[in-house]
Every structure is written in C-alpha cells, then in structure tokens.
Protein backbone atom coordinates (compact mmCIF):
# COMPACT_ATOMS: atom_id res chain seq x y z
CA UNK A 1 242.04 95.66 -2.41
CA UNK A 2 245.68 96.57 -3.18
CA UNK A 3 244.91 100.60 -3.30
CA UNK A 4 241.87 102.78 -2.35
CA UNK A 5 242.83 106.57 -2.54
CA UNK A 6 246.30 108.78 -2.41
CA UNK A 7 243.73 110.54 0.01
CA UNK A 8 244.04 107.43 2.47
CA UNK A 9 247.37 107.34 2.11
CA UNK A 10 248.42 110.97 2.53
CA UNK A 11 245.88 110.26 6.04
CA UNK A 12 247.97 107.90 7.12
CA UNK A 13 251.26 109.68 6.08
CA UNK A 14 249.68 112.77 7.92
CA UNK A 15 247.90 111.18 10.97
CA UNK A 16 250.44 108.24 11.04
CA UNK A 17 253.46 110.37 12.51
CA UNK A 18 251.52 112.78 14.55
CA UNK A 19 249.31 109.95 16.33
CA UNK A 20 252.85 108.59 17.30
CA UNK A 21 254.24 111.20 18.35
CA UNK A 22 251.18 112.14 20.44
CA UNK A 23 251.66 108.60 21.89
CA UNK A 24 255.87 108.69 22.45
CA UNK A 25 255.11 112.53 24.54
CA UNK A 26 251.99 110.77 26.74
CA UNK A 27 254.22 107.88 27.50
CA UNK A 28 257.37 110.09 28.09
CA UNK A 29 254.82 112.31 30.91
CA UNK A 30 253.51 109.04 32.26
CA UNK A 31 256.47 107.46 33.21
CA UNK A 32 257.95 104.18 32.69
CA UNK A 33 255.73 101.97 34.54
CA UNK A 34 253.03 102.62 31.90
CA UNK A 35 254.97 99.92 29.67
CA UNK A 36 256.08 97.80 32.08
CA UNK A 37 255.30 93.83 31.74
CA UNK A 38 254.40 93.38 35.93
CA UNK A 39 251.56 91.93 35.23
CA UNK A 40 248.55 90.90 33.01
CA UNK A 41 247.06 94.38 33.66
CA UNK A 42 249.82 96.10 32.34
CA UNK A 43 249.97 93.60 29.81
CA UNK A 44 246.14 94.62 28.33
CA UNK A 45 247.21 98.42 28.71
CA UNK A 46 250.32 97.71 26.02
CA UNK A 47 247.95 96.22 23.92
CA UNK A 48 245.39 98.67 24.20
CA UNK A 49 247.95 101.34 23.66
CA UNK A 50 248.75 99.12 19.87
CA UNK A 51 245.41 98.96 19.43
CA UNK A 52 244.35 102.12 19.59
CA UNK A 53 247.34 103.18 17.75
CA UNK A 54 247.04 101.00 14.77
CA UNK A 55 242.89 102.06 14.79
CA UNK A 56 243.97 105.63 14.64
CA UNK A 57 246.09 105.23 11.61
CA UNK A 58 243.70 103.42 9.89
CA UNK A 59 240.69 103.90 10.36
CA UNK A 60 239.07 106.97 8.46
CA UNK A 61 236.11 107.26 11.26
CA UNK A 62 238.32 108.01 13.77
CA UNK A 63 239.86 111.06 14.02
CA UNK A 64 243.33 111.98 15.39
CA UNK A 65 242.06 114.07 18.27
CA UNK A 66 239.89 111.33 19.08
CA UNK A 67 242.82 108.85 19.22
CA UNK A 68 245.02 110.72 21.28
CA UNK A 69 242.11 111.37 23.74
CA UNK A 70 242.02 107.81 23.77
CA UNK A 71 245.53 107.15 24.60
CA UNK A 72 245.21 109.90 27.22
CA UNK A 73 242.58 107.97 28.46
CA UNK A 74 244.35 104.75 28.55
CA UNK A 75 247.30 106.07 30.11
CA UNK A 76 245.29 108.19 33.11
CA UNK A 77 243.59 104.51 33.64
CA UNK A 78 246.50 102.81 33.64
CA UNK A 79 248.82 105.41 36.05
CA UNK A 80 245.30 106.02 38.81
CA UNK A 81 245.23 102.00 38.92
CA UNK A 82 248.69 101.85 39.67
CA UNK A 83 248.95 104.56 41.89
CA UNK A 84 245.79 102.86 44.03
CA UNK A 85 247.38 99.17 44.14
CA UNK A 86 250.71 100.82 45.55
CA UNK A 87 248.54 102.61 47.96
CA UNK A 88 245.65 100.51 48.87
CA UNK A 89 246.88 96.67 49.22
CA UNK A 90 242.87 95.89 48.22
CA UNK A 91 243.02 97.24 45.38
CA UNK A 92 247.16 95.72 44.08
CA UNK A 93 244.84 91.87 44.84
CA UNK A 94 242.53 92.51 42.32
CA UNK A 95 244.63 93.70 39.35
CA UNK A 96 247.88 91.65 40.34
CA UNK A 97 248.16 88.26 40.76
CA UNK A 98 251.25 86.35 43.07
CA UNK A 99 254.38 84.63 42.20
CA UNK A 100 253.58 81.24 42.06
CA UNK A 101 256.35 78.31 43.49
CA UNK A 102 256.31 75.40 40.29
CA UNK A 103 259.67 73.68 41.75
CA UNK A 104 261.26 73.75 44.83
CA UNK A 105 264.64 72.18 46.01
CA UNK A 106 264.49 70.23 43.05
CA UNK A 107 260.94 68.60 43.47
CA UNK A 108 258.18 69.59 41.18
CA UNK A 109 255.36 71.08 42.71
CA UNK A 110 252.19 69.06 40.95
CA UNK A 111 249.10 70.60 42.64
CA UNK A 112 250.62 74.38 41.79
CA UNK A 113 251.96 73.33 38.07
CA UNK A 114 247.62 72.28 37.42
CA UNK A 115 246.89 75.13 39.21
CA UNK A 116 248.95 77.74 37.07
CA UNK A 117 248.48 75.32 33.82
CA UNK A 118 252.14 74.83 33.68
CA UNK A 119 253.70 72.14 32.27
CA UNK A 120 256.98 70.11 33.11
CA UNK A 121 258.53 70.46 30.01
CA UNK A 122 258.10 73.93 30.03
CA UNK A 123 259.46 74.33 33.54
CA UNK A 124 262.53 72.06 32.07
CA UNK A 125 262.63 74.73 28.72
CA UNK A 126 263.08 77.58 31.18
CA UNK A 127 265.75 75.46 33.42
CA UNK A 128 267.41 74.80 30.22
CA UNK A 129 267.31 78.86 29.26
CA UNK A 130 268.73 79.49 32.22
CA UNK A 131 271.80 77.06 31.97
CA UNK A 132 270.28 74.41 34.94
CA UNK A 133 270.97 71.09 33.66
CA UNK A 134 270.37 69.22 36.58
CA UNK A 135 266.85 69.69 38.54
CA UNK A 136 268.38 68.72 41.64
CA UNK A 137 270.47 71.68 41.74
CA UNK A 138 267.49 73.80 41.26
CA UNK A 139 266.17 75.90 44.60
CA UNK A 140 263.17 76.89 43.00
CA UNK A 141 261.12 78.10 39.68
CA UNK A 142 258.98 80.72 40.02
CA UNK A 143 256.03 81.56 37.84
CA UNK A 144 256.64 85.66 38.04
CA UNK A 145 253.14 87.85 37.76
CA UNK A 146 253.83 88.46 33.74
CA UNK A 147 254.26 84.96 33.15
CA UNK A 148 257.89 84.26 32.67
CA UNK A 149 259.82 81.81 34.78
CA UNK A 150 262.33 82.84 37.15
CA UNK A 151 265.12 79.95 38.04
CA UNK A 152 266.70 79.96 40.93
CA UNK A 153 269.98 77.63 41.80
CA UNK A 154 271.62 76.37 44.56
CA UNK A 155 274.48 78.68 43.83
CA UNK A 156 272.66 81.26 45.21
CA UNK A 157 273.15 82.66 48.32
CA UNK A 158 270.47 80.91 50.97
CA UNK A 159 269.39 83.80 52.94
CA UNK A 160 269.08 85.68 49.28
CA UNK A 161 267.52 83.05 48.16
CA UNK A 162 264.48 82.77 51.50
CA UNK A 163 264.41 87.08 51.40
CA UNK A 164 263.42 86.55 47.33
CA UNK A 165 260.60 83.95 47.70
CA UNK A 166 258.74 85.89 50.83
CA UNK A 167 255.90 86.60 48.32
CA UNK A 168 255.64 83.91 46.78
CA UNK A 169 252.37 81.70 47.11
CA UNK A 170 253.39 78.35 47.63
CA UNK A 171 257.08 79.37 49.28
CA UNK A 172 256.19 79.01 52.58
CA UNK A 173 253.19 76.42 52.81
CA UNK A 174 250.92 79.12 51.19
C-alpha cells in the first residue's frame, strides 16, 4: 500500500517530531551512559529506545503519551541497572560480561577464540584495522564487553600494557 490517509501522515508529521523530542530531553536528563555501547545490555536498551521510537511514529494504537512513558520507562531501567552494577559487584556479573584475551604475545589463544566464537581471520581483520601486520609484534587482542577488538602492540609501554589487561579473563591464567 503506497498511501492510506493524509490523516496518517499529518500523525506522523505531528507525533513524529514531538516523540523525538520527548526522546532527545529524556536522554539529555539521563546522561550519557544511557547510549553508551559497554556492553550487550546497553546494547538491547539502544535498540529498545529505536524500537519504541519507530512504534510510536507508526503505529496508530499507540499513543504519544504512551510512547514517551515507555521511553521513560526504558531509560529509569536502564540508569537503576547501572547505578546497581557500579554499586553492587553482584549485580555488574550478571548484566556485564569480561574482556576476553583471543591473542597474546603473538600466540593465538584457541580454547578462548571457541569459547567467544571468534575466528582467526577476524582477529587478523581487526590486526589489519589497526595497522599490525605482523602477529608477532602483537601483545595481545582483546575481545572488549561490546564486542569490538582491542589490539594491543609491542610498542606499547609494558607496565601500560600489564595495568590494561588486569580485567581481563584469560590475562593472567584466568
């Protein structure tokens, strides 16, 4: 169907701006970490957020005050889970997961690439991102808690280089 009603339209023209603008202020008073990538939990709260959004705008059963208690909602979630994991250590474990080592000192780290379903070429794509040519040169790749890959050379500095990989499972024989 290529058009409905100028009565769905002039909702969306209508709701469209003021559901976003609800959203941009309830961000703005939340604070930055409500969009951060961390981690997969912050990850489902962004797309939660679009969702919500983009069901707002559409969808004629839902009305705007509705959506924008949702986003409330979602953002009130989102800052008391937060708030507990940076409080309570308990609580961080079950919504965050740990750096994981893949490489280290330029040996590939088998048992932890299954474990994290990480494959060598993709460690090698990231090594490549990062301008690391040469795997023996590598210190270490990381898998970080939002899934990217951190690289780290031997140009860095050592004691840096131990400080940054204290969390990380596999770093130290964990």
């Amino acid at each position: 169907m290529i058009f409905d009603s100028w009565t769905g339209l002039a909702r969306v023209l209508i709701v469209g701006p003021l559901a976003y603008l609800s959203l941009v202020v309830l961000l703005r008073v939340s604070g930055k970490r409500t969009l951060t990538k961390l981690n997969a939990f912050d990850l489902v709260v962004t797309v939660a957020l679009g969702s919500t959004l983009a069901t707002t705008l559409l969808s004629k059963s839902v009305a705007l005050a509705e959506g924008v208690l949702a986003f409330a909602l979602l953002v009130v979630l989102q800052f008391a889970i937060t708030w507990l994991s940076v409080r309570f250590p308990a609580v961080g474990h079950l919504v965050k997961s740990e750096p994981s080592l893949l490489l280290h000192r330029g040996r590939f780290l088998d048992k932890a690439l299954r474990e994290q379903r990480v494959t060598r070429e993709e460690v090698l794509a990231a090594l490549r991102s990062q301008g690391a040519y040469d795997v023996a040169a590598v210190s270490a790749v990381v898998l970080e808690t939002d899934g990217s890959l951190s690289v780290m050379t031997e140009k860095s500095d050592a004691a840096l280089r131990d400080e940054t990989l204290s969390n990380v499972t596999g770093a130290h024989g964990g």
